[in-house]
N, C-alpha and C. Protein backbone atom coordinates (compact mmCIF):
# COMPACT_ATOMS: atom_id res chain seq x y z
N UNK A 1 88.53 87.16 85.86
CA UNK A 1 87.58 88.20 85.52
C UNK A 1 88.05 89.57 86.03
N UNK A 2 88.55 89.42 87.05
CA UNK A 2 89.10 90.96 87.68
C UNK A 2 90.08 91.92 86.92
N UNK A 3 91.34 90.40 86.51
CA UNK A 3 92.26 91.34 85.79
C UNK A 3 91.40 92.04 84.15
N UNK A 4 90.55 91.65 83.52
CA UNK A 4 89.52 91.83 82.42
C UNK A 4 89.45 93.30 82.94
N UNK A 5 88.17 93.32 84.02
CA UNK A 5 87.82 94.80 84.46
C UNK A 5 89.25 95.46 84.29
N UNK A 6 90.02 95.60 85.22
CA UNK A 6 91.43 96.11 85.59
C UNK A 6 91.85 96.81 84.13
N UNK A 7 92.08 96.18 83.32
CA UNK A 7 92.09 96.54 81.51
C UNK A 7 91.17 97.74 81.43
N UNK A 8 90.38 97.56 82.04
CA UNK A 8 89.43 98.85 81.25
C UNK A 8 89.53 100.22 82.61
N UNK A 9 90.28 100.05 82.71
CA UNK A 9 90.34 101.30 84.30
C UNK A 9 91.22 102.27 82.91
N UNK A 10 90.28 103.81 83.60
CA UNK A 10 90.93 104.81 82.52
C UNK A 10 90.86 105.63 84.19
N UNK A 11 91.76 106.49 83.96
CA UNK A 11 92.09 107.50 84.65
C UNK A 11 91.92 108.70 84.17
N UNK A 12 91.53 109.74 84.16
CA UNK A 12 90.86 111.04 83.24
C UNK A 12 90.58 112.23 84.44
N UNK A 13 90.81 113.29 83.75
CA UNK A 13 89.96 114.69 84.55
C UNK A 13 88.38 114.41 84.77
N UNK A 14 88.54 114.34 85.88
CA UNK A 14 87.24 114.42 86.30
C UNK A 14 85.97 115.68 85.33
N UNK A 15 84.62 115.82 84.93
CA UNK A 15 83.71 116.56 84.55
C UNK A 15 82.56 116.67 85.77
N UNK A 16 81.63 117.64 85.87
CA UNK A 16 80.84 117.49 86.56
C UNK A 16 79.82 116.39 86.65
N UNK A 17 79.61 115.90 85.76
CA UNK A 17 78.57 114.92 85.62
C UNK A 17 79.14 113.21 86.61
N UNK A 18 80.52 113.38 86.46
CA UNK A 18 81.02 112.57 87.72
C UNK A 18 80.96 112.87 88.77
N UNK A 19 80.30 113.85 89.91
CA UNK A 19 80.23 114.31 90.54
C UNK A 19 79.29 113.20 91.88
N UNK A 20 78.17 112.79 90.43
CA UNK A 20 77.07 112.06 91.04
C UNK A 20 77.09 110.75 91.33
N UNK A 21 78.40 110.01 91.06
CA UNK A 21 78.83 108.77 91.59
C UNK A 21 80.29 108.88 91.76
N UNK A 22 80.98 110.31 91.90
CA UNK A 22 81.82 110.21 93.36
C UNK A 22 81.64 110.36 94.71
N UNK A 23 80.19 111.24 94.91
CA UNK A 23 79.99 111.58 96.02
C UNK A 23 79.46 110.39 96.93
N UNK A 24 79.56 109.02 96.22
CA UNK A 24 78.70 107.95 97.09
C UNK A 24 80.03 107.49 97.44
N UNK A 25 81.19 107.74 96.52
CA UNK A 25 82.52 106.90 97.12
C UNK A 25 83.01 107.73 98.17
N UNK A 26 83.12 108.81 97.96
CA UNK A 26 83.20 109.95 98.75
C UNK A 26 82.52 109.25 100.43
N UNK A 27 81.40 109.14 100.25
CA UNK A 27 80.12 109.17 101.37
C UNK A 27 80.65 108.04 102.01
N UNK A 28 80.75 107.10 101.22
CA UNK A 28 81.39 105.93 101.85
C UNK A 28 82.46 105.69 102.57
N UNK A 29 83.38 106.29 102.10
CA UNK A 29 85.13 105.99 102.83
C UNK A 29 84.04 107.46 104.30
N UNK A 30 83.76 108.20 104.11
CA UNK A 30 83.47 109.37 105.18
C UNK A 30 82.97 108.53 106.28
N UNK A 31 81.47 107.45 106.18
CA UNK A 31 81.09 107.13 107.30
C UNK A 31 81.91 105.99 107.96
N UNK A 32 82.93 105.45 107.13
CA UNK A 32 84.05 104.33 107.40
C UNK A 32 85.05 104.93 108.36
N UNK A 33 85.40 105.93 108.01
CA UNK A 33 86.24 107.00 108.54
C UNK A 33 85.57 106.97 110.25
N UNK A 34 84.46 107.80 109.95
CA UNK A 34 83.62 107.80 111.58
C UNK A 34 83.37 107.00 112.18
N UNK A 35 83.54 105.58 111.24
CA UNK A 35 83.61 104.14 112.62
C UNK A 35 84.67 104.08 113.50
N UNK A 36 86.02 104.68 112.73
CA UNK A 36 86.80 104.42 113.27
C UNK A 36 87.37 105.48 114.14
N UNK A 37 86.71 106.34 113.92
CA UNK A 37 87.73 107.50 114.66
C UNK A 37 86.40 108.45 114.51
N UNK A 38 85.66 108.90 115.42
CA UNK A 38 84.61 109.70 115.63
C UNK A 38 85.05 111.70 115.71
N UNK A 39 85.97 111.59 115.56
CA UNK A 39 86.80 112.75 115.82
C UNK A 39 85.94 113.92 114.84
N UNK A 40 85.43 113.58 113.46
CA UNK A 40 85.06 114.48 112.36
C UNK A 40 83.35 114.05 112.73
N UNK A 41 82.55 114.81 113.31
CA UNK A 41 80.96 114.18 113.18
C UNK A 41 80.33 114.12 112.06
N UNK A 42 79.93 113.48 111.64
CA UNK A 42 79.36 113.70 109.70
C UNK A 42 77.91 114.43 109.64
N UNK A 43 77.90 115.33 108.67
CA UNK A 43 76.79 116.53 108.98
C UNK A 43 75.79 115.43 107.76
N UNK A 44 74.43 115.97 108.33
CA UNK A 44 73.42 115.34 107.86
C UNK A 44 73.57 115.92 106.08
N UNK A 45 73.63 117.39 105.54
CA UNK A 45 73.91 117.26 104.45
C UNK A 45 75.06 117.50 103.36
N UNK A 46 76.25 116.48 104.31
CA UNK A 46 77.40 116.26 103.89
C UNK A 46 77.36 115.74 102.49
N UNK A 47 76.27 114.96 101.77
CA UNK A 47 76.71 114.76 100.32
C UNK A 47 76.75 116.09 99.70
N UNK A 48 75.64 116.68 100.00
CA UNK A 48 75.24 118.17 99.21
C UNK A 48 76.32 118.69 99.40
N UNK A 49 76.69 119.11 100.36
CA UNK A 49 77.85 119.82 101.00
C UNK A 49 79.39 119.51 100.01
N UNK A 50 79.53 118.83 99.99
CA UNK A 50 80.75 117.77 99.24
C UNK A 50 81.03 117.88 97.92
N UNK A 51 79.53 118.00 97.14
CA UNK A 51 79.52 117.78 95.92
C UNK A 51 79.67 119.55 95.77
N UNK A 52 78.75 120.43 96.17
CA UNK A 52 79.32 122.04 95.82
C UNK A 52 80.91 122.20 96.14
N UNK A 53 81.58 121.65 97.18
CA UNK A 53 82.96 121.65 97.15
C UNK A 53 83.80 121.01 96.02
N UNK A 54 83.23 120.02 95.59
CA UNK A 54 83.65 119.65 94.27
C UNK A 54 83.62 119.86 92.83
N UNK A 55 82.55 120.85 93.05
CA UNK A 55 81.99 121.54 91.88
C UNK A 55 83.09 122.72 91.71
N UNK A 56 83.68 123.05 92.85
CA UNK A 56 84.07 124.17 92.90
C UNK A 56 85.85 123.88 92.56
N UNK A 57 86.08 122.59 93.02
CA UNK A 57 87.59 122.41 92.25
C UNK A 57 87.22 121.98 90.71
N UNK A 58 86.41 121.58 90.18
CA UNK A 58 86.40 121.27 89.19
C UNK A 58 87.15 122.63 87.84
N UNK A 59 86.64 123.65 88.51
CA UNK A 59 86.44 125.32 87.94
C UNK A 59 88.32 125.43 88.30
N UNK A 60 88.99 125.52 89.19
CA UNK A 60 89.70 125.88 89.91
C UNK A 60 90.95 125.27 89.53
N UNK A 61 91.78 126.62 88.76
CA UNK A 61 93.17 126.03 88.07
C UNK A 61 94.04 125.82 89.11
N UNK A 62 93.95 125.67 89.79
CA UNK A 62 95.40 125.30 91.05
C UNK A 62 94.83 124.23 91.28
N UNK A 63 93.42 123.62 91.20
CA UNK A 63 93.00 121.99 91.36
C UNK A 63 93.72 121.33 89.60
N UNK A 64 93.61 120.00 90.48
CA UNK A 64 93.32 118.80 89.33
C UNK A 64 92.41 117.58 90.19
N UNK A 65 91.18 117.06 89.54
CA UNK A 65 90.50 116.61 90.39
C UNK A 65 90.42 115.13 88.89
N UNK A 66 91.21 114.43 89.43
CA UNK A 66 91.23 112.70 88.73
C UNK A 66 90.08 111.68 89.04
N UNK A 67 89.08 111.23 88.38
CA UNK A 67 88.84 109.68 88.37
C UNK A 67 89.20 108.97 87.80
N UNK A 68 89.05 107.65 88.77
CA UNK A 68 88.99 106.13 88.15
C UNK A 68 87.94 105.27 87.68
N UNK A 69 88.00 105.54 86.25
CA UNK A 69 86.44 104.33 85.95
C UNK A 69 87.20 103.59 85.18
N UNK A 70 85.65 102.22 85.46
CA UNK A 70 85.78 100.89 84.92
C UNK A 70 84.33 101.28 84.49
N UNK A 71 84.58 100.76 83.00
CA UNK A 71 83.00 100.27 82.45
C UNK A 71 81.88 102.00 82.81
N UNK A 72 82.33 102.60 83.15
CA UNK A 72 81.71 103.70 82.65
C UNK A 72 81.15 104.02 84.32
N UNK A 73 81.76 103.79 85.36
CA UNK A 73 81.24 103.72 86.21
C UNK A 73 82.42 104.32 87.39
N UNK A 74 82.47 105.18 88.16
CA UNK A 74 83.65 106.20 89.15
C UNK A 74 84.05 105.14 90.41
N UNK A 75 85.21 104.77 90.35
CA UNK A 75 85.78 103.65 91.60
C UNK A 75 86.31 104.55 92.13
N UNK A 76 86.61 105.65 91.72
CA UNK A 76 88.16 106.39 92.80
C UNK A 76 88.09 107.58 92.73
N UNK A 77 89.03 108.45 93.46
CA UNK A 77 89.15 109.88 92.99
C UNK A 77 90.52 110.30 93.71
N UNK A 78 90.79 111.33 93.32
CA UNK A 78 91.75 111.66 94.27
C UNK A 78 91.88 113.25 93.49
N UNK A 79 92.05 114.40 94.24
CA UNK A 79 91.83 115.54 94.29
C UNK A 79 92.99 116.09 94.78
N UNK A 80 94.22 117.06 94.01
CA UNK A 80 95.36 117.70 94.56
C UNK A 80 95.10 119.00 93.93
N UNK A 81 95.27 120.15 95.01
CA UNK A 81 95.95 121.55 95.10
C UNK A 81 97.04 122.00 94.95
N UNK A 82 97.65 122.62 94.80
CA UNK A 82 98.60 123.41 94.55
C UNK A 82 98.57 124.58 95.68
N UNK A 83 99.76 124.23 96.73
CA UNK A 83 99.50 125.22 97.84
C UNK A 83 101.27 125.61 98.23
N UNK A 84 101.27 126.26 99.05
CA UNK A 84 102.23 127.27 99.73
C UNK A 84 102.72 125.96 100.28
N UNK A 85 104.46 125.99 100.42
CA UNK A 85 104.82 125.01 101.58
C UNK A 85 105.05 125.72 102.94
N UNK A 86 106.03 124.99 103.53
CA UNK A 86 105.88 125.57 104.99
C UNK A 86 106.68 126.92 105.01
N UNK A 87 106.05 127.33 105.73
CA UNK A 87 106.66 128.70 105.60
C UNK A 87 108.20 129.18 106.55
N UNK A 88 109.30 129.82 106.34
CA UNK A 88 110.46 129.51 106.21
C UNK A 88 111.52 128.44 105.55
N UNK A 89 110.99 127.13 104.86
CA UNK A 89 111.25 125.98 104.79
C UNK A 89 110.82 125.78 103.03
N UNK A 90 111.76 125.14 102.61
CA UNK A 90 111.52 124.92 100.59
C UNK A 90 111.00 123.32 100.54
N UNK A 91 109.91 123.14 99.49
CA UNK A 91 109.89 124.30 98.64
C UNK A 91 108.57 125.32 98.96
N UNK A 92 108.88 126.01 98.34
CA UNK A 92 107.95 127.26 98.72
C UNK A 92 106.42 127.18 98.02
N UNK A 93 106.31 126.36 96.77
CA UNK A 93 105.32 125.36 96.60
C UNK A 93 105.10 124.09 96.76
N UNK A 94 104.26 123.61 97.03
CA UNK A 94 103.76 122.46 97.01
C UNK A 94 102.63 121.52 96.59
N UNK A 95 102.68 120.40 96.10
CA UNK A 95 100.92 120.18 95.97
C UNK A 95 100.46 119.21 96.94
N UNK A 96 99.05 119.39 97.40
CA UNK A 96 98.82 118.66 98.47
C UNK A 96 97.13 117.62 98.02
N UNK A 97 97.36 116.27 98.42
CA UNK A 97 96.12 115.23 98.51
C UNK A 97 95.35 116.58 99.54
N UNK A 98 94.04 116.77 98.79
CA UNK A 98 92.44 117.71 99.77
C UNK A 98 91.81 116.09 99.34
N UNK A 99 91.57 115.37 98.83
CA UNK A 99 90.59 114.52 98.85
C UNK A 99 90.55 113.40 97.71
N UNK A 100 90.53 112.05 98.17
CA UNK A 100 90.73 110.91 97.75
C UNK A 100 89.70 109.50 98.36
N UNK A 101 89.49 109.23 97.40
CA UNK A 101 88.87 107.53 97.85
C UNK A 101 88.20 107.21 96.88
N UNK A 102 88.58 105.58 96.98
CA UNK A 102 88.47 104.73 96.03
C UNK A 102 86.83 103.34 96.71
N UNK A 103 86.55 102.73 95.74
CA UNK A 103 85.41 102.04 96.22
C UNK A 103 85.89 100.79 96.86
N UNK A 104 85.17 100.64 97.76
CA UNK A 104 85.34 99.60 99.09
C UNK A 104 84.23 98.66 98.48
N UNK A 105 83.63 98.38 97.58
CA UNK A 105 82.88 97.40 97.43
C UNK A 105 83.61 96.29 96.15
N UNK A 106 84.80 96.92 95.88
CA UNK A 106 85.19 95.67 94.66
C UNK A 106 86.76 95.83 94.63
N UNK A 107 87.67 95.42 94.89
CA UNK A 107 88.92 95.25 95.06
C UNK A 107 89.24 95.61 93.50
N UNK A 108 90.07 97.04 93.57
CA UNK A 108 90.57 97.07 92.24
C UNK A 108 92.34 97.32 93.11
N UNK A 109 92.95 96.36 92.60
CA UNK A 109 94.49 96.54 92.53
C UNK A 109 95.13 97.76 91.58
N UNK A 110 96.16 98.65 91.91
CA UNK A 110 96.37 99.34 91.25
C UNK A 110 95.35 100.60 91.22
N UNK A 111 94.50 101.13 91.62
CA UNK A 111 93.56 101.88 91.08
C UNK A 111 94.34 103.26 92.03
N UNK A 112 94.49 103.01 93.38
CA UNK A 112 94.75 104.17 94.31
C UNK A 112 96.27 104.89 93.55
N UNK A 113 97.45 103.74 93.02
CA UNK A 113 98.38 104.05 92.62
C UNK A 113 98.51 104.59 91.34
N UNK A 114 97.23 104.38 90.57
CA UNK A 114 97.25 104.82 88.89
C UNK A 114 96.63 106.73 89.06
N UNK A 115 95.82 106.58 90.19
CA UNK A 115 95.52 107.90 90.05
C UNK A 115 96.59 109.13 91.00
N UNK A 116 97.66 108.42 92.26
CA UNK A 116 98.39 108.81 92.49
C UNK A 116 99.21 109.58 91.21
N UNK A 117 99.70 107.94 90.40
CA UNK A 117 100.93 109.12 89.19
C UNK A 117 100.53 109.62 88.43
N UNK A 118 98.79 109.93 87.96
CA UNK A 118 98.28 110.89 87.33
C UNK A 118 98.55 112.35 88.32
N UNK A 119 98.19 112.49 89.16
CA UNK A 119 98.60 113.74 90.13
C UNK A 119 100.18 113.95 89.81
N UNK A 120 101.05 113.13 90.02
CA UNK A 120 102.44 113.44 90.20
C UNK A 120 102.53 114.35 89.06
N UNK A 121 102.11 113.49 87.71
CA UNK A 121 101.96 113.76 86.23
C UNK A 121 101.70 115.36 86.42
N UNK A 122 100.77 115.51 86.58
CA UNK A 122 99.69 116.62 86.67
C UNK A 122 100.79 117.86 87.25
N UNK A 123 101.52 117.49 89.01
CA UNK A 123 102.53 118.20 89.34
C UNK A 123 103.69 118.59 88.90
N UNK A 124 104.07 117.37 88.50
CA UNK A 124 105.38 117.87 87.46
C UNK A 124 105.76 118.50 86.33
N UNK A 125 104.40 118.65 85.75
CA UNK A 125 104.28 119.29 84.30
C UNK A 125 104.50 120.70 85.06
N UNK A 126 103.75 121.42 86.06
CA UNK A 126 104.32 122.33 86.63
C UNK A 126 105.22 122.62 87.03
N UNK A 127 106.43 121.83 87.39
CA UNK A 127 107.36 122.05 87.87
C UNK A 127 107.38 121.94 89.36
N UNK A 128 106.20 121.43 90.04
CA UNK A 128 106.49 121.25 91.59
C UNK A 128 106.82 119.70 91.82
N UNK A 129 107.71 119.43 93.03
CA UNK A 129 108.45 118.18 92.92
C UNK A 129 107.87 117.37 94.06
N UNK A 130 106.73 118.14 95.13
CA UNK A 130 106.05 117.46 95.93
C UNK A 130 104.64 117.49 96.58
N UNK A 131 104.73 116.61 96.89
CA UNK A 131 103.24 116.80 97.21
C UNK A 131 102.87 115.98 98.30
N UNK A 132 101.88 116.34 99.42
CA UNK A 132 101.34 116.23 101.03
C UNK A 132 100.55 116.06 100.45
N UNK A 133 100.23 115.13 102.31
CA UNK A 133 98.65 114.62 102.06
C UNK A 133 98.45 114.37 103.96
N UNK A 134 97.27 114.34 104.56
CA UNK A 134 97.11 114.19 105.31
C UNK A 134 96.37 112.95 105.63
N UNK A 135 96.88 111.64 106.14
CA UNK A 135 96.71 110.13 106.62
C UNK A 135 95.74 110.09 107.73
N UNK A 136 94.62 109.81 107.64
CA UNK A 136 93.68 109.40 108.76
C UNK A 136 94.31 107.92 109.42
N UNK A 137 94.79 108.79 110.96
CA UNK A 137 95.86 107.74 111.89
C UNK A 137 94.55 106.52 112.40
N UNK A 138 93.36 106.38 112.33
CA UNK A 138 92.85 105.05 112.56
C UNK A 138 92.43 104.43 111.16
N UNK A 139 93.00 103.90 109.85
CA UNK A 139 92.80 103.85 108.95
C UNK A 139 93.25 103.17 108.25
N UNK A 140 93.89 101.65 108.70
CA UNK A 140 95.30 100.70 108.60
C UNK A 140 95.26 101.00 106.62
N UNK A 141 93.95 100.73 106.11
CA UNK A 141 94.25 100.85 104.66
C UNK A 141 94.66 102.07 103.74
N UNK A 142 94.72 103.33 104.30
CA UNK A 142 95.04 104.23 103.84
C UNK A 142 96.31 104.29 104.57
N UNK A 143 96.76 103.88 105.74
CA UNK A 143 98.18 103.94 106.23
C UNK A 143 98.87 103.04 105.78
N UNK A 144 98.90 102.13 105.20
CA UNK A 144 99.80 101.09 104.38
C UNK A 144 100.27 101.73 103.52
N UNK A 145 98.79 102.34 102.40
CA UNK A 145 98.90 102.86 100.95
C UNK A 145 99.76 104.23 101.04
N UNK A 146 100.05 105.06 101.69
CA UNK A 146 100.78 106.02 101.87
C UNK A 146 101.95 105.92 103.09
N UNK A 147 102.32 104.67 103.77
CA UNK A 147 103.37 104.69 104.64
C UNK A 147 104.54 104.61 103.98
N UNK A 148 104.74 104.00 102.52
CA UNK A 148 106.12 103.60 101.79
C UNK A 148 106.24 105.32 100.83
N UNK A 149 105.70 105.94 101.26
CA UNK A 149 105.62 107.32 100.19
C UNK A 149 105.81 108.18 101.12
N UNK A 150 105.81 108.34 102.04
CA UNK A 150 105.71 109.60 103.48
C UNK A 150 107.08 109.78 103.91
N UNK A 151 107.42 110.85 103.84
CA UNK A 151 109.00 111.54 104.81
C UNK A 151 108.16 111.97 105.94
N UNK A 152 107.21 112.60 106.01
CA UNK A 152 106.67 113.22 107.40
C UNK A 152 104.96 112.81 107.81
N UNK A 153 105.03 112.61 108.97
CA UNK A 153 103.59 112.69 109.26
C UNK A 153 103.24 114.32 110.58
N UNK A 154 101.73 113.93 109.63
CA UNK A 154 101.03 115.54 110.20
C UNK A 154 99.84 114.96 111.18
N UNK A 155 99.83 115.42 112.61
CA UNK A 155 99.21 114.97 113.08
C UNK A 155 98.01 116.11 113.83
N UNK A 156 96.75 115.72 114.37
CA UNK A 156 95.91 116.61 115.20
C UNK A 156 95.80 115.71 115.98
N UNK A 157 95.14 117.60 117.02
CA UNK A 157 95.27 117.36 118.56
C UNK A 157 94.03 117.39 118.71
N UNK A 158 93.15 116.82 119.23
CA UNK A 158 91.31 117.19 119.66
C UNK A 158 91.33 118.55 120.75
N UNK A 159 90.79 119.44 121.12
CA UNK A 159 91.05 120.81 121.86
C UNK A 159 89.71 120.11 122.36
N UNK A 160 89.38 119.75 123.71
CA UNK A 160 88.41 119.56 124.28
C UNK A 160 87.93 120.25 125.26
């Protein structure tokens, strides 16, 4: 039955009207996140909050903001910019993962990686050849999914 669903996974530009069942996948990987690593405190109106930030790449030609549906319904997302690289250091553009996650309630194989090479897609038509992302270090499932793809890791310091 799974591989069935799996068949029907479309990958597409996100519209606003997806907004309202990414922000629960969104919400979800966020308070998963804070089990594990308390470092980010989650603000009471972080959906609201989230979804005007998303409203706002939607508009925003240096975004491309991808879902993943099955059956008419948002499993995933993943959200890349188009930003400056490091400065002295090429390339002098870059595109960078601002925001990604996929649903923790139904094992879709393939889903994190189909909307990855839609981004690449998305980058290369521009002509930029890379793209960052920043790995939440208590997070074994997002550090698997991006450890075979990473030349560098970016790390923070807590300032206490």
């Amino acid at each position: 039955m799974r591989l069935n669903k799996i068949r029907h996974l479309a990958i597409r530009f996100a519209v606003e009207e997806d907004l309202r069942q990414a922000v629960l996948v969104w919400n979800e990987r966020a308070s998963l996140l804070q089990q594990s690593d308390d470092f980010q405190p989650l603000n009471p109106e972080r959906m609201l909050d989230w979804q005007r930030q998303a409203s706002s790449w939607l508009t925003n030609d240096k975004c491309a903001f991808f879902v993943g549906e099955v059956n008419k319904s948002i499993c995933g997302y993943m959200v890349i910019m188009i930003s400056e690289g490091p400065a002295g250091l090429g390339p002098a553009v870059v595109g960078t993962v601002i925001d990604m996650a996929v649903d923790l309630h139904e094992s879709r194989p393939g889903l994190a990686g189909a909307l990855l090479d839609e981004a690449c897609k998305w980058l290369k038509a521009r002509d930029i050849a890379y793209l960052t992302v920043d790995v939440p270090a208590r997070y074994p499932v997002e550090e698997a999914f991006w450890r075979a793809r990473l030349r560098f890791n970016q790390n923070w310091l807590a300032l206490s």
